[in-house]
N, C-alpha and C. Protein backbone atom coordinates (compact mmCIF):
# COMPACT_ATOMS: atom_id res chain seq x y z
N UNK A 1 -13.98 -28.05 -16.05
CA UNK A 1 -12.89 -27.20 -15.65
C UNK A 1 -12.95 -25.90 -16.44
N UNK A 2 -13.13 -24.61 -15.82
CA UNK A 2 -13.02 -23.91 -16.40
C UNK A 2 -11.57 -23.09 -17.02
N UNK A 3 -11.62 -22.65 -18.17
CA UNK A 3 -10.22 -22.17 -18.86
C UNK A 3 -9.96 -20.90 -18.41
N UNK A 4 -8.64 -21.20 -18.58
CA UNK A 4 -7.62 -20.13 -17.97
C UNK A 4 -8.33 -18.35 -19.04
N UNK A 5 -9.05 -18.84 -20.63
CA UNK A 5 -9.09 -17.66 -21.58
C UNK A 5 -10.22 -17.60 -20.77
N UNK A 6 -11.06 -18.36 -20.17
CA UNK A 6 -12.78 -18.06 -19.49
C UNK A 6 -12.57 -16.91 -18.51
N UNK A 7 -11.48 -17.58 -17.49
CA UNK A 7 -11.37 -16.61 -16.23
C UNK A 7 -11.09 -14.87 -16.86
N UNK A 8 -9.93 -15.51 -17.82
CA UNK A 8 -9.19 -13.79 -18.14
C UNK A 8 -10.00 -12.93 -18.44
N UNK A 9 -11.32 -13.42 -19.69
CA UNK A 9 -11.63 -12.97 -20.59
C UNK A 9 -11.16 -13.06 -21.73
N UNK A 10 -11.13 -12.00 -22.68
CA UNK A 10 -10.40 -12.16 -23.87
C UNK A 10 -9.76 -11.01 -23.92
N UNK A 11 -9.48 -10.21 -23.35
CA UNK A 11 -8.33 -9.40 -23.27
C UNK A 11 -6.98 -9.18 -22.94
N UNK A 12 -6.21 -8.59 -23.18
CA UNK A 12 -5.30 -7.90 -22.58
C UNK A 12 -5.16 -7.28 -21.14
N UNK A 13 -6.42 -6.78 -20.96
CA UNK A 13 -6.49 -6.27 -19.59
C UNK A 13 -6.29 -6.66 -18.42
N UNK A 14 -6.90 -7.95 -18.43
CA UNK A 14 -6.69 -8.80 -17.18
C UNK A 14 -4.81 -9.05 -17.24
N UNK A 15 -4.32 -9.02 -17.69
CA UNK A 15 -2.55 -9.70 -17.69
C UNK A 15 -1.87 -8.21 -17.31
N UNK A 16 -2.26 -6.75 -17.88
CA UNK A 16 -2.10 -5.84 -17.40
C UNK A 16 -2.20 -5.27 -16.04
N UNK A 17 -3.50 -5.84 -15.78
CA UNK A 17 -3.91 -5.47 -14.35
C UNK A 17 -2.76 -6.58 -13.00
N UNK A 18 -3.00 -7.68 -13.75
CA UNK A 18 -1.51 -8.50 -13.17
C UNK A 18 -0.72 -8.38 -13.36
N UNK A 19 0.38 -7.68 -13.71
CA UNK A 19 1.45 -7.10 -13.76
C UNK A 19 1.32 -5.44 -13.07
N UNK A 20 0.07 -4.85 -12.75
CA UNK A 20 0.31 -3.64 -12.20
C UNK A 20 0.02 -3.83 -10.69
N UNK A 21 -0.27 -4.97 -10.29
CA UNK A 21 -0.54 -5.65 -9.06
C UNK A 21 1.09 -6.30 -8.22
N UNK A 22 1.52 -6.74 -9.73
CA UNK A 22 3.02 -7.38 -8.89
C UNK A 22 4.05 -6.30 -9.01
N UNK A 23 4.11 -5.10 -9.72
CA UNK A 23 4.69 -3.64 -9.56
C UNK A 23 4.25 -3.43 -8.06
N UNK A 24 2.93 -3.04 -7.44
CA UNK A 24 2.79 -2.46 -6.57
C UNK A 24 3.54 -3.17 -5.38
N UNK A 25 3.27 -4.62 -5.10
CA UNK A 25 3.60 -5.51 -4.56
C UNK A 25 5.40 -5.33 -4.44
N UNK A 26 5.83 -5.70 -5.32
CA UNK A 26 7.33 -4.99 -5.44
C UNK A 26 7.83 -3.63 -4.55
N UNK A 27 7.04 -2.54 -5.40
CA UNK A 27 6.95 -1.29 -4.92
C UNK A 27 7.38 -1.60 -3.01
N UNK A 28 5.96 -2.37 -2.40
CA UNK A 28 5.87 -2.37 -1.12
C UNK A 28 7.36 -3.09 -0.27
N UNK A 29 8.20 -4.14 -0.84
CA UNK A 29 8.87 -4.68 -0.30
C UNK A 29 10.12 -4.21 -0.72
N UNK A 30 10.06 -2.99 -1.53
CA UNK A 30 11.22 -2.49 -1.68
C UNK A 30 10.97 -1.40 -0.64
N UNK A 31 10.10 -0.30 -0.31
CA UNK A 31 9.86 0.20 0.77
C UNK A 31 9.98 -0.85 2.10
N UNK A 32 9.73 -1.50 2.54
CA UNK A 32 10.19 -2.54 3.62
C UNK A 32 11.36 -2.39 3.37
N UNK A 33 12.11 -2.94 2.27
CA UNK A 33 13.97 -3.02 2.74
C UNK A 33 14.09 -2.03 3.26
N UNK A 34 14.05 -0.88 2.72
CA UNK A 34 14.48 0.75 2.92
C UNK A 34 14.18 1.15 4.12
N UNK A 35 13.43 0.46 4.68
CA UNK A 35 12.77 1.30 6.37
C UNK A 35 13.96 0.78 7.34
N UNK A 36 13.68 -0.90 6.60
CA UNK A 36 14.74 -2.04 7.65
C UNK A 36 16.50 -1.40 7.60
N UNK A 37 16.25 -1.21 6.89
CA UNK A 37 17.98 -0.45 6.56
C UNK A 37 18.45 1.11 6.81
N UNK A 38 17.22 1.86 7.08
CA UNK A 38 17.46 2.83 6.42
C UNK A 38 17.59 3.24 8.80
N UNK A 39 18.57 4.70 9.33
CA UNK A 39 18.52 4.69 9.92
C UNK A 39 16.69 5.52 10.75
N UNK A 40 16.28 5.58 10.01
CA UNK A 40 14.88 7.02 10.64
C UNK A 40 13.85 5.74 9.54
N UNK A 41 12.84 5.92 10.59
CA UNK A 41 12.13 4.39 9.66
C UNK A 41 11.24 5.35 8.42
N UNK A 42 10.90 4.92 7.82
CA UNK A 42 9.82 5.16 6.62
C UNK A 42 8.41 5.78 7.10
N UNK A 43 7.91 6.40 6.86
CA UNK A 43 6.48 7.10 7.05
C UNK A 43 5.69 5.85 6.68
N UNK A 44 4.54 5.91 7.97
CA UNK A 44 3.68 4.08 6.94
C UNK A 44 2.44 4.68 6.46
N UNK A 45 2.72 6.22 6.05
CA UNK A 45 1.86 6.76 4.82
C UNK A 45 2.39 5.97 3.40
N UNK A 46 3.38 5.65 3.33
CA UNK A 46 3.59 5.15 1.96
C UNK A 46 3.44 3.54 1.66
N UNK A 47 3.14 2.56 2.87
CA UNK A 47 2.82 2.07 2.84
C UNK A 47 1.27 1.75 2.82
N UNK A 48 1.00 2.47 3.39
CA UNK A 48 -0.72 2.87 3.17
C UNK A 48 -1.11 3.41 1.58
N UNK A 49 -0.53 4.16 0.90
CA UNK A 49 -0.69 4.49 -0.40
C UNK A 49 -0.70 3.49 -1.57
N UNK A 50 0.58 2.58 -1.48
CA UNK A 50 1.01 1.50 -2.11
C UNK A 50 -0.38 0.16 -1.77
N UNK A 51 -0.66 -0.02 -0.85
CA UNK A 51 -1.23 -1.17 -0.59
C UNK A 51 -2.79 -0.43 -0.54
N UNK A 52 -3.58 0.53 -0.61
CA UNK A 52 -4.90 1.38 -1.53
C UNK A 52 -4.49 0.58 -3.28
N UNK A 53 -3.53 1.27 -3.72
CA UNK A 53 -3.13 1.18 -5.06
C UNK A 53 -3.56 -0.44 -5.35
N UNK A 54 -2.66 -1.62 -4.58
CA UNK A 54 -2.94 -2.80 -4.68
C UNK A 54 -4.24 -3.24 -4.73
N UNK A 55 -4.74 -2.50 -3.65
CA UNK A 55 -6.15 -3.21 -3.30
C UNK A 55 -7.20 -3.06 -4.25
N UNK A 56 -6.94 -1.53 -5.12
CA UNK A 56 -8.12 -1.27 -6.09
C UNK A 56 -7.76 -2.30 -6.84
N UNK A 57 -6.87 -2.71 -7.32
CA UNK A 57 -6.11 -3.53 -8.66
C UNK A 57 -7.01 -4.71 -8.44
N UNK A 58 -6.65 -5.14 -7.24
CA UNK A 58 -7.38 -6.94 -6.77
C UNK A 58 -8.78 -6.53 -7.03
N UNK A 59 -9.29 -5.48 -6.77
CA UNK A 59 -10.80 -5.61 -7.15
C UNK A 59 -11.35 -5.44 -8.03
N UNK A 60 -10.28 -4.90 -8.68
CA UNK A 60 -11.12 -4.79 -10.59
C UNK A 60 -10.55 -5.93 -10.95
N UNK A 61 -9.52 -7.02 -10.74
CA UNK A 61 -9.16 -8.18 -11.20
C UNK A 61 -10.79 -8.99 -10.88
N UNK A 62 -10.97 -9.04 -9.65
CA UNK A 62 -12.31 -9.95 -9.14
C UNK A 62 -13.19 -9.22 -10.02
N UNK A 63 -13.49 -8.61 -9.91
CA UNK A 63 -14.85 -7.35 -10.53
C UNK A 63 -15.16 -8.80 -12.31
N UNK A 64 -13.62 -8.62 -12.97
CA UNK A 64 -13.48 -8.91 -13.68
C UNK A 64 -13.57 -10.45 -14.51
N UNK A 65 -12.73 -10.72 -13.23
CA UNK A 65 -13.09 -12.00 -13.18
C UNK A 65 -14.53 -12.95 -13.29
N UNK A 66 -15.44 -12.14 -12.46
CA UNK A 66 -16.89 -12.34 -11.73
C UNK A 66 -17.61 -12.14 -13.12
N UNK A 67 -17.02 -11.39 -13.89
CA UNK A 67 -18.11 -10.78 -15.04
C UNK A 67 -17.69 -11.91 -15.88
N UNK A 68 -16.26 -12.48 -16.68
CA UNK A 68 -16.41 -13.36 -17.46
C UNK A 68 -16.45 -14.44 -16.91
N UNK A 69 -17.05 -14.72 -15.51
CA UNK A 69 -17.58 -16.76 -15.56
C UNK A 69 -19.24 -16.46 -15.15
N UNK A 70 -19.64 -14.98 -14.41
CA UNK A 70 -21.07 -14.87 -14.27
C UNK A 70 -21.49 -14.02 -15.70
N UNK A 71 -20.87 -13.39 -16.14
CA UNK A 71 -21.58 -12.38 -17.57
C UNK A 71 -22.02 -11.55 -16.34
N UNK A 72 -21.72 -11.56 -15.39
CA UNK A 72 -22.09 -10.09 -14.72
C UNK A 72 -21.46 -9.62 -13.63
N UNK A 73 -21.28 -8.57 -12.81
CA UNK A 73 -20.62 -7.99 -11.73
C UNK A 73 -21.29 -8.89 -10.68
N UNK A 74 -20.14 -9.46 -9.61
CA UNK A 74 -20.38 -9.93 -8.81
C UNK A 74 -21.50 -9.29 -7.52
N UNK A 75 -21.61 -7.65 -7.50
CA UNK A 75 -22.06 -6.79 -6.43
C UNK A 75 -21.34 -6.60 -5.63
N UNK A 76 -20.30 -7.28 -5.24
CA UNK A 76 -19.43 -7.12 -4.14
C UNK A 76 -19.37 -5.69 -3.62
N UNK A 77 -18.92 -4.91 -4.71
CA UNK A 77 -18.81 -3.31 -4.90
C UNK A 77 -19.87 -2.71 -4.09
N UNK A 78 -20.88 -3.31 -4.69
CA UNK A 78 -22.21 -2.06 -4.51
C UNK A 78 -22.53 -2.68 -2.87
N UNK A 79 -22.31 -3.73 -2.49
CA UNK A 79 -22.39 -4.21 -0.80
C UNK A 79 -21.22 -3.24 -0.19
N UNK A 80 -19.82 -3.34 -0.30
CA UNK A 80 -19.05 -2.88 0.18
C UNK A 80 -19.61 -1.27 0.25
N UNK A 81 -19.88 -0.43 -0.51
CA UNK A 81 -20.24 0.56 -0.26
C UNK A 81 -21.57 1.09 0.47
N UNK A 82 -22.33 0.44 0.74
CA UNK A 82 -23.76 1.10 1.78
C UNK A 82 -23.09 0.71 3.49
């Protein structure tokens, strides 16, 4: 079984990056109330901004992840981009 300090690493960073993931996440469903309530709906530019923001987060979490159980970058990155 691998440990919860294996996955994190040994930093700080990883618990940072999870907490700037459940901000954004927040962020988004407080924009949802506001559209649902609000009378003129919300631009879903800001939903599009908010959920970019999220998405980089999840991938440097994985990025991260990948490096302390492989000791190296998964590639995911360098596929996603060609």
């Amino acid at each position: 079984m691998i440990s919860l300090q294996r996955l994190v690493g040994g930093g700080d960073i990883f618990f940072d990056l999870l907490e700037q993931s459940a901000g954004e996440a927040h962020e988004s469903v407080q924009l949802f109330v506001r559209n649902l309530s609000s009378p003129e709906p919300t631009a879903l530019d800001q939903f599009a901004i908010v959920r970019r923001k999220e998405k980089r987060i999840t991938e440097e979490i994985n990025e991260r992840q990948s490096f302390a159980i492989l000791g190296r970058p998964n590639g995911l990155g360098q596929l996603r981009s060609r």
